[in-house]
Protein backbone atom coordinates (compact mmCIF):
# COMPACT_ATOMS: atom_id res chain seq x y z
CA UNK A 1 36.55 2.90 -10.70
CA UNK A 2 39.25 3.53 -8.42
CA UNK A 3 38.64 3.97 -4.70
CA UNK A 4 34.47 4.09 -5.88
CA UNK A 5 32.89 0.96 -4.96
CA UNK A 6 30.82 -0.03 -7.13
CA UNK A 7 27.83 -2.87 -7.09
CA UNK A 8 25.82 -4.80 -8.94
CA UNK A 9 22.84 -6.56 -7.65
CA UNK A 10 20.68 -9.11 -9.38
CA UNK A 11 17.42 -8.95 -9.08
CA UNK A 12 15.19 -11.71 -8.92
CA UNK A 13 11.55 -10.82 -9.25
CA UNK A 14 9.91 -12.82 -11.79
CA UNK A 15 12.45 -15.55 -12.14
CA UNK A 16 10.74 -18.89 -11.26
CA UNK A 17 11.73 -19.89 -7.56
CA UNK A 18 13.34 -22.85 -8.59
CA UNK A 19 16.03 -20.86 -10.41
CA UNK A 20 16.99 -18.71 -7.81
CA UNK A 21 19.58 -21.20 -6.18
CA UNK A 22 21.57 -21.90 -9.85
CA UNK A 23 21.39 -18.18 -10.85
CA UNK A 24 22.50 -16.58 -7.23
CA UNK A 25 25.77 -19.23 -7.26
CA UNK A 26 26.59 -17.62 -11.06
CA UNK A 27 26.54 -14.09 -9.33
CA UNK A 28 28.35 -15.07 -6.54
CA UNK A 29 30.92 -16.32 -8.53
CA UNK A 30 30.88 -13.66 -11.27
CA UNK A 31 31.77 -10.85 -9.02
CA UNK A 32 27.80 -9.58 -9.12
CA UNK A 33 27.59 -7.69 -5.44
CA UNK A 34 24.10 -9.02 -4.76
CA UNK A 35 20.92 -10.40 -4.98
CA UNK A 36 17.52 -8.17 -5.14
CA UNK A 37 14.76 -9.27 -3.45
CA UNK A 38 10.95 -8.11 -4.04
CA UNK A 39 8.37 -8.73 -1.40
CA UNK A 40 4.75 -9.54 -1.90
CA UNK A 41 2.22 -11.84 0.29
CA UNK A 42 0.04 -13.58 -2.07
CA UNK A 43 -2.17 -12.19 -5.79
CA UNK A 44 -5.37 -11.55 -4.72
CA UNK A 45 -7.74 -12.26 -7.06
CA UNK A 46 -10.23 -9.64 -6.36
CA UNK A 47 -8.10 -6.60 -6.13
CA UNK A 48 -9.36 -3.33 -5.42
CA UNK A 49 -6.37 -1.69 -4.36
CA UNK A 50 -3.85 0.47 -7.46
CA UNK A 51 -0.75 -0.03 -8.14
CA UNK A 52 1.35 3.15 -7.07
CA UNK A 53 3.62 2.64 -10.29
CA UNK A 54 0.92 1.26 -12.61
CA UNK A 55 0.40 2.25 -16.34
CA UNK A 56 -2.54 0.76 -17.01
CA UNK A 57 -6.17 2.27 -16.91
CA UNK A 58 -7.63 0.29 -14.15
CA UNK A 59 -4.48 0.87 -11.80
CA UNK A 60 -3.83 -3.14 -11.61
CA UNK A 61 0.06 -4.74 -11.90
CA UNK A 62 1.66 -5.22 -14.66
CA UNK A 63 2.59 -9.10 -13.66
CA UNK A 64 -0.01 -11.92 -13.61
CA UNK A 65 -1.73 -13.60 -10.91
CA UNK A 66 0.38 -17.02 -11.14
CA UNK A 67 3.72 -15.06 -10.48
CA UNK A 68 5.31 -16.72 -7.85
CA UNK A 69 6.60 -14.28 -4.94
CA UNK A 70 8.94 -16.33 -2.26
CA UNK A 71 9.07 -15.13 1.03
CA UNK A 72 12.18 -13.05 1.05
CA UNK A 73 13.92 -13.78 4.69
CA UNK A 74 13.47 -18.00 3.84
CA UNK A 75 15.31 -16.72 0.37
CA UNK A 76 17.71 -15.10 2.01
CA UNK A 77 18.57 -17.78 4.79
CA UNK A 78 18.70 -20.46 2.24
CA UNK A 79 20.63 -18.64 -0.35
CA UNK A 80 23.19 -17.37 2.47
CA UNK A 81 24.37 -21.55 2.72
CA UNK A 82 25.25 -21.38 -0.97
CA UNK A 83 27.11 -18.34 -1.26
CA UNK A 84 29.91 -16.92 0.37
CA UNK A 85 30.29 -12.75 -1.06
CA UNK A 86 26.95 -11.85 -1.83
CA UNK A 87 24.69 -9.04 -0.20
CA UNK A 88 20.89 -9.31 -0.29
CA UNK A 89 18.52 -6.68 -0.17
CA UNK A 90 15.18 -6.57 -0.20
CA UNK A 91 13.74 -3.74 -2.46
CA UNK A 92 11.99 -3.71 -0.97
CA UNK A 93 10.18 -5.77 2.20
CA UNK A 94 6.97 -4.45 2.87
CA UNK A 95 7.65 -4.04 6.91
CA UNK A 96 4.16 -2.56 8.03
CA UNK A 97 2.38 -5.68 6.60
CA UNK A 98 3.70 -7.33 9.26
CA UNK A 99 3.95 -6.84 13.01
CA UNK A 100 7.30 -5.36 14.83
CA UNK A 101 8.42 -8.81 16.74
CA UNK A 102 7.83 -10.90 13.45
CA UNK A 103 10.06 -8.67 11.17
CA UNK A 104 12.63 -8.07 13.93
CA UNK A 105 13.06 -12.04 14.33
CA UNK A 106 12.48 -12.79 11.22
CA UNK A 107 15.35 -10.36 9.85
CA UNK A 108 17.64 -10.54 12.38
CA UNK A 109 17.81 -14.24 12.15
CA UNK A 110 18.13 -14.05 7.95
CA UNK A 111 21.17 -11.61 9.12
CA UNK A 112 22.91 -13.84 11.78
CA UNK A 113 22.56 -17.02 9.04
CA UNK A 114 24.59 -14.72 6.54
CA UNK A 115 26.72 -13.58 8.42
CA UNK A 116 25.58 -9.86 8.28
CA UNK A 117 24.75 -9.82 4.21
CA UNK A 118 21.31 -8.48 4.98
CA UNK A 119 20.52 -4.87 3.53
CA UNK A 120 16.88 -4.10 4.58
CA UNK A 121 15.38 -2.00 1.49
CA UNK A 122 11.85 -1.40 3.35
CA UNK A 123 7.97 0.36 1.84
CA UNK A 124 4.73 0.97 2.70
CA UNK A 125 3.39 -0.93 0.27
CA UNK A 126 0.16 -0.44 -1.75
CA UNK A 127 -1.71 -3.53 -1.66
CA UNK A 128 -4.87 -3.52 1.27
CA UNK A 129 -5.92 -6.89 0.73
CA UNK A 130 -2.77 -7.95 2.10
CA UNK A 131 -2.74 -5.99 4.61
CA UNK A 132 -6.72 -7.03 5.72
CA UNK A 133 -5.48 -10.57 6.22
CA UNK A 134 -2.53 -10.05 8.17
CA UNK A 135 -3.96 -8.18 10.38
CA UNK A 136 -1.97 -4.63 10.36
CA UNK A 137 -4.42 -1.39 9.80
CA UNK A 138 -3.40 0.15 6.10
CA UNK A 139 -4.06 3.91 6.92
CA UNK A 140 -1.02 4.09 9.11
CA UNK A 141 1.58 2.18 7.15
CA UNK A 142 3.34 5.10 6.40
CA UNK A 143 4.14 6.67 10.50
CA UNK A 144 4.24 3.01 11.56
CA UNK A 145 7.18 2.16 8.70
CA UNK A 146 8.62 5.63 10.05
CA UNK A 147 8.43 4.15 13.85
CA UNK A 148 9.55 0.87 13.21
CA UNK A 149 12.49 1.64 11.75
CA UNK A 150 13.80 3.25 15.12
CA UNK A 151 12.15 -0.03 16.90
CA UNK A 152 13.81 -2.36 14.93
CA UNK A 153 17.35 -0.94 15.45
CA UNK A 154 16.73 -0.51 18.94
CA UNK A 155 15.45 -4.60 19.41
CA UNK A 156 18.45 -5.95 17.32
CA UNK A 157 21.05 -4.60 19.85
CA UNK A 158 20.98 -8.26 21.24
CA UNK A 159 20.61 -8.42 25.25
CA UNK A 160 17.76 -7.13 27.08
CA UNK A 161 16.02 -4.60 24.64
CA UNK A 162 13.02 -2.51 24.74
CA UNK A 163 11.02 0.02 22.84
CA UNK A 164 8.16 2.27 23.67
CA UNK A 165 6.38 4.20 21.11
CA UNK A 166 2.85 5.51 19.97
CA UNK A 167 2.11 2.27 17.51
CA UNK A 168 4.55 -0.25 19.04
CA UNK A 169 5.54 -0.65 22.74
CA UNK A 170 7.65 -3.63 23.52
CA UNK A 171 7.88 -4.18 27.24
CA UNK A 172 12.04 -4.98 28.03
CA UNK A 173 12.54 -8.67 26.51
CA UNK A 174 15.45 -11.13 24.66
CA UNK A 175 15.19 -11.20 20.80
CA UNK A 176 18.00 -13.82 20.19
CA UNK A 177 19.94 -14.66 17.98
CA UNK A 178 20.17 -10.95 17.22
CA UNK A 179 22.54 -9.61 14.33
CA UNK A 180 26.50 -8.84 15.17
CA UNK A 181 26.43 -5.92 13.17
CA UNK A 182 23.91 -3.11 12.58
CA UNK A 183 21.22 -4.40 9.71
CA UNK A 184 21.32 -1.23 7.02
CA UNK A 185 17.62 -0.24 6.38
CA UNK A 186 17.38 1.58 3.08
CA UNK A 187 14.05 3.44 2.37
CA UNK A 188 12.16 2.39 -0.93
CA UNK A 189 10.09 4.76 -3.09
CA UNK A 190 10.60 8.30 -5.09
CA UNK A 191 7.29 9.85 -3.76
CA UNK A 192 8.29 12.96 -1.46
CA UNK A 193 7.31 11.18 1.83
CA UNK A 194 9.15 8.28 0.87
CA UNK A 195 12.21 10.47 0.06
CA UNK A 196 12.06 12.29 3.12
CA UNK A 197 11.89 9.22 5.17
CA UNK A 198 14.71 7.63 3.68
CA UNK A 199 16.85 11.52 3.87
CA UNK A 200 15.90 11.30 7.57
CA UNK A 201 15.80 8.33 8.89
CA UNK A 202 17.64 5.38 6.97
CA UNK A 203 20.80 4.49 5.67
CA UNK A 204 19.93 4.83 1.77
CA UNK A 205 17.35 4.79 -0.60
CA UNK A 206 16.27 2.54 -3.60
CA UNK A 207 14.59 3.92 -6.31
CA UNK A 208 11.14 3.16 -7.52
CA UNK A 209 11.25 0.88 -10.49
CA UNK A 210 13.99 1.51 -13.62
CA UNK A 211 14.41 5.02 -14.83
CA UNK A 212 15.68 6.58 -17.80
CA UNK A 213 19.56 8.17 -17.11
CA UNK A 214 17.35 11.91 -17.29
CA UNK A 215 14.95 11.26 -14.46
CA UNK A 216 17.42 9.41 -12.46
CA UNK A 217 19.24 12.65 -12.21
CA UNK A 218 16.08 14.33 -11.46
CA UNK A 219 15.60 11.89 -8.46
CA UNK A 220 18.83 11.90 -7.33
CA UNK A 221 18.64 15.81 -7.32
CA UNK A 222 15.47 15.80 -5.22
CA UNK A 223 17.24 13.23 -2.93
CA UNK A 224 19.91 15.63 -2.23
CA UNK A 225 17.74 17.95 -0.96
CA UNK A 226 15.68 15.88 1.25
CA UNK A 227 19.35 14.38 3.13
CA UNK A 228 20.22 18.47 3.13
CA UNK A 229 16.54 19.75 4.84
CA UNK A 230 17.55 16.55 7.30
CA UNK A 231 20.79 17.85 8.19
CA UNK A 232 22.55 14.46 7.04
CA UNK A 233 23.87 14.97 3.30
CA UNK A 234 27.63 14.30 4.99
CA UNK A 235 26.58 11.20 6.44
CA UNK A 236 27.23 7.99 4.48
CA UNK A 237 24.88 6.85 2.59
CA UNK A 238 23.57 3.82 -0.47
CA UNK A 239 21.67 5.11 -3.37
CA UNK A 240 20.39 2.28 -5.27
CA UNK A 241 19.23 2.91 -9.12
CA UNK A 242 17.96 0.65 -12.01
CA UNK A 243 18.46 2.45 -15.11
CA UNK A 244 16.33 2.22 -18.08
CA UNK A 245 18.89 2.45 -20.76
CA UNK A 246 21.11 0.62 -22.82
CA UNK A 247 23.77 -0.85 -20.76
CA UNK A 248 26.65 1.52 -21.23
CA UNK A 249 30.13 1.80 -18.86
CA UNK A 250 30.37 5.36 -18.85
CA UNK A 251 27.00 5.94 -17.50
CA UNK A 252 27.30 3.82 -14.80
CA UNK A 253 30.37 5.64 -13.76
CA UNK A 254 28.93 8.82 -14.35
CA UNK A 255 26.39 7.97 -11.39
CA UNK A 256 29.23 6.26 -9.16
CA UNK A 257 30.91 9.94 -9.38
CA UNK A 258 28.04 11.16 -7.85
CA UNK A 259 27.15 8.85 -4.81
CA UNK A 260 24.90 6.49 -6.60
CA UNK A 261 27.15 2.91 -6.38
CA UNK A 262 24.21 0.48 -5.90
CA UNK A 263 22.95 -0.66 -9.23
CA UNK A 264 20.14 -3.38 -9.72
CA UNK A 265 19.89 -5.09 -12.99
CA UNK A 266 18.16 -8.37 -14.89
CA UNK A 267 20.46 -9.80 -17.55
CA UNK A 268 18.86 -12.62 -17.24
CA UNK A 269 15.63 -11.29 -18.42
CA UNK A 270 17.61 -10.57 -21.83
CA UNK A 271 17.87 -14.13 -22.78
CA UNK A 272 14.95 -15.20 -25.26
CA UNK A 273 12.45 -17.66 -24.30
CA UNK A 274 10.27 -19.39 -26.72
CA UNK A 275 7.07 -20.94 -26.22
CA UNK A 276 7.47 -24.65 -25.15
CA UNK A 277 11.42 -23.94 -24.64
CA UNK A 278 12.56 -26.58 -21.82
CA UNK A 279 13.22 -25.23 -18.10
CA UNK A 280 16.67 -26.53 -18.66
CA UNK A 281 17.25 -25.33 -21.53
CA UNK A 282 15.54 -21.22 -20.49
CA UNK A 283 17.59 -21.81 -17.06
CA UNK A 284 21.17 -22.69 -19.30
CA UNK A 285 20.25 -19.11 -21.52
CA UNK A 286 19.30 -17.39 -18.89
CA UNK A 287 22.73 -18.05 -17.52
CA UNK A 288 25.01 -17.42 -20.29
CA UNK A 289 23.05 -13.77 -20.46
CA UNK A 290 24.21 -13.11 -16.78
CA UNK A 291 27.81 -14.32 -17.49
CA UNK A 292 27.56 -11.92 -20.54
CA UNK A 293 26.65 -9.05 -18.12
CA UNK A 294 29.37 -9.66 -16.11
CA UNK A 295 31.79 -9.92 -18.32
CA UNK A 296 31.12 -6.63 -20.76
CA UNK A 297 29.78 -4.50 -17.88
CA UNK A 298 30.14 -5.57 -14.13
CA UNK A 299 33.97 -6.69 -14.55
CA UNK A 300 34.75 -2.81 -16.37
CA UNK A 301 32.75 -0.49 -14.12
């Protein structure tokens, strides 16, 4: 594509945990960009709480309860040691669910182990029972995500650092090792608060789940606007989009033309898997489908 970069970032949510490590290497070595990282706490098995994106009457998940959600920062650190090119973002890490020191330690150490490969994709999330047992009050997610995202690039400046605000105020301390390079935070979600807090205070957005190539141009539309009413649609700026189509060349570079370089995609989730079919043998086809990828689409882009 010329002088566009363009990326492709593997996501991971679903895939068994103890595939991770084989199928990150294959990227890494394929000339994928990334890895994508989802973020979730535990399955409750009560659940009251709906899922924002849900399309099912009673508002639950579309996943079961067994699906296995590693904590993304240990992913991160341990996948860092086995790669050398790939980025990893987390699309996204549910910041408010946990307090301001734990994700500013806890990130900025996953950064300084890969040598600045960290892209923070952050959300509000949508879950309460997680947030009842860690601790952090649900009704403010939203201003607190808003806050923290100022706190958190204010504590990883590495020295003495402080930060006073209405939810968090963090008396003048040392938060070492802190990251050599600013951490990108990129601001999850396509509902207009989530928009506008990624248009005015982050350094991208990630869209909300796959979308077909029609309402990805819608969103991208009502993203423009949002960076405009900030006063920032000159600034640079990562626009990450799954796309709910076909996997086709000239689409992809029809949204590189306009800004949107970030792509996250599951090839993997194309191979077929048969009841009873070995974890060897699942892990080898799951493989071959993300050399495939590579190959016909990431390599031509």
């Amino acid at each position: 594509m010329g002088d566009i970069p363009v990326r492709f970032h593997h996501s991971i949510a679903f895939l068994p945990t103890n595939q991770v490590l084989p199928l990150a290497r294959a990227c890494d070595e394929l000339g994928y960009g990334g890895i994508y990282i989802s973020d979730h706490i535990f399955n409750p098995r009560a659940l009251a709480s709906r899922y924002t994106y849900s399309v099912r009457e009673d508002g639950a998940p579309g996943w079961e309860p067994e699906t296995q959600w590693p904590d993304p920062m240990c992913l991160i650190s341990g996948l860092a040691t086995a790669t050398e090119h790939l980025a990893f973002t987390t699309g996204v890490y549910i910041a408010p669910l946990r307090d301001l020191i734990t994700v500013a330690r806890t990130v900025g150490t996953a950064a300084v182990l890969s040598n600045n490969r960290v892209r923070l994709g952050v959300g509000v999330g949508w879950c309460k029972e997680e947030f009842d047992q860690t601790g952090q009050d649900f009704a403010s997610r939203g201003p607190r995500l808003g806050e923290m995202i100022a706190a958190l690039r204010a504590l990883w400046r590495g020295g003495w650092v402080e930060f006073h605000g209405d939810y968090y105020d963090v008396p003048e301390c040392q938060i070492e090792p802190a990251p050599t390079a600013p951490v990108p935070i990129l601001g999850g979600g396509h509902s207009p608060v989530a928009v506008r807090r990624a248009a005015a205070l982050c350094d991208g957005w990630i869209g909300a789940g796959a979308y077909s190539e029609e309402e990805a141009w819608a969103r991208l539309d009502e993203l423009e606007a949002a960076r405009r009413a900030a006063g920032r649609e000159k600034e640079p700026f990562a626009i990450y989009l799954a796309l709910n189509e076909r996997p086709n060349i000239d689409m992809y570079r029809r949204f590189a033309e306009a800004g949107a370089c970030d792509f996250v995609c599951a090839p993997w989730m194309f191979a077929k898997v048969d009841p009873g079919t070995p974890d060897d043998k699942v892990l080898a086809d799951r493989l071959v489908a993300v050399r495939r990828f590579a190959e016909e689409i990431v390599a031509k882009v």
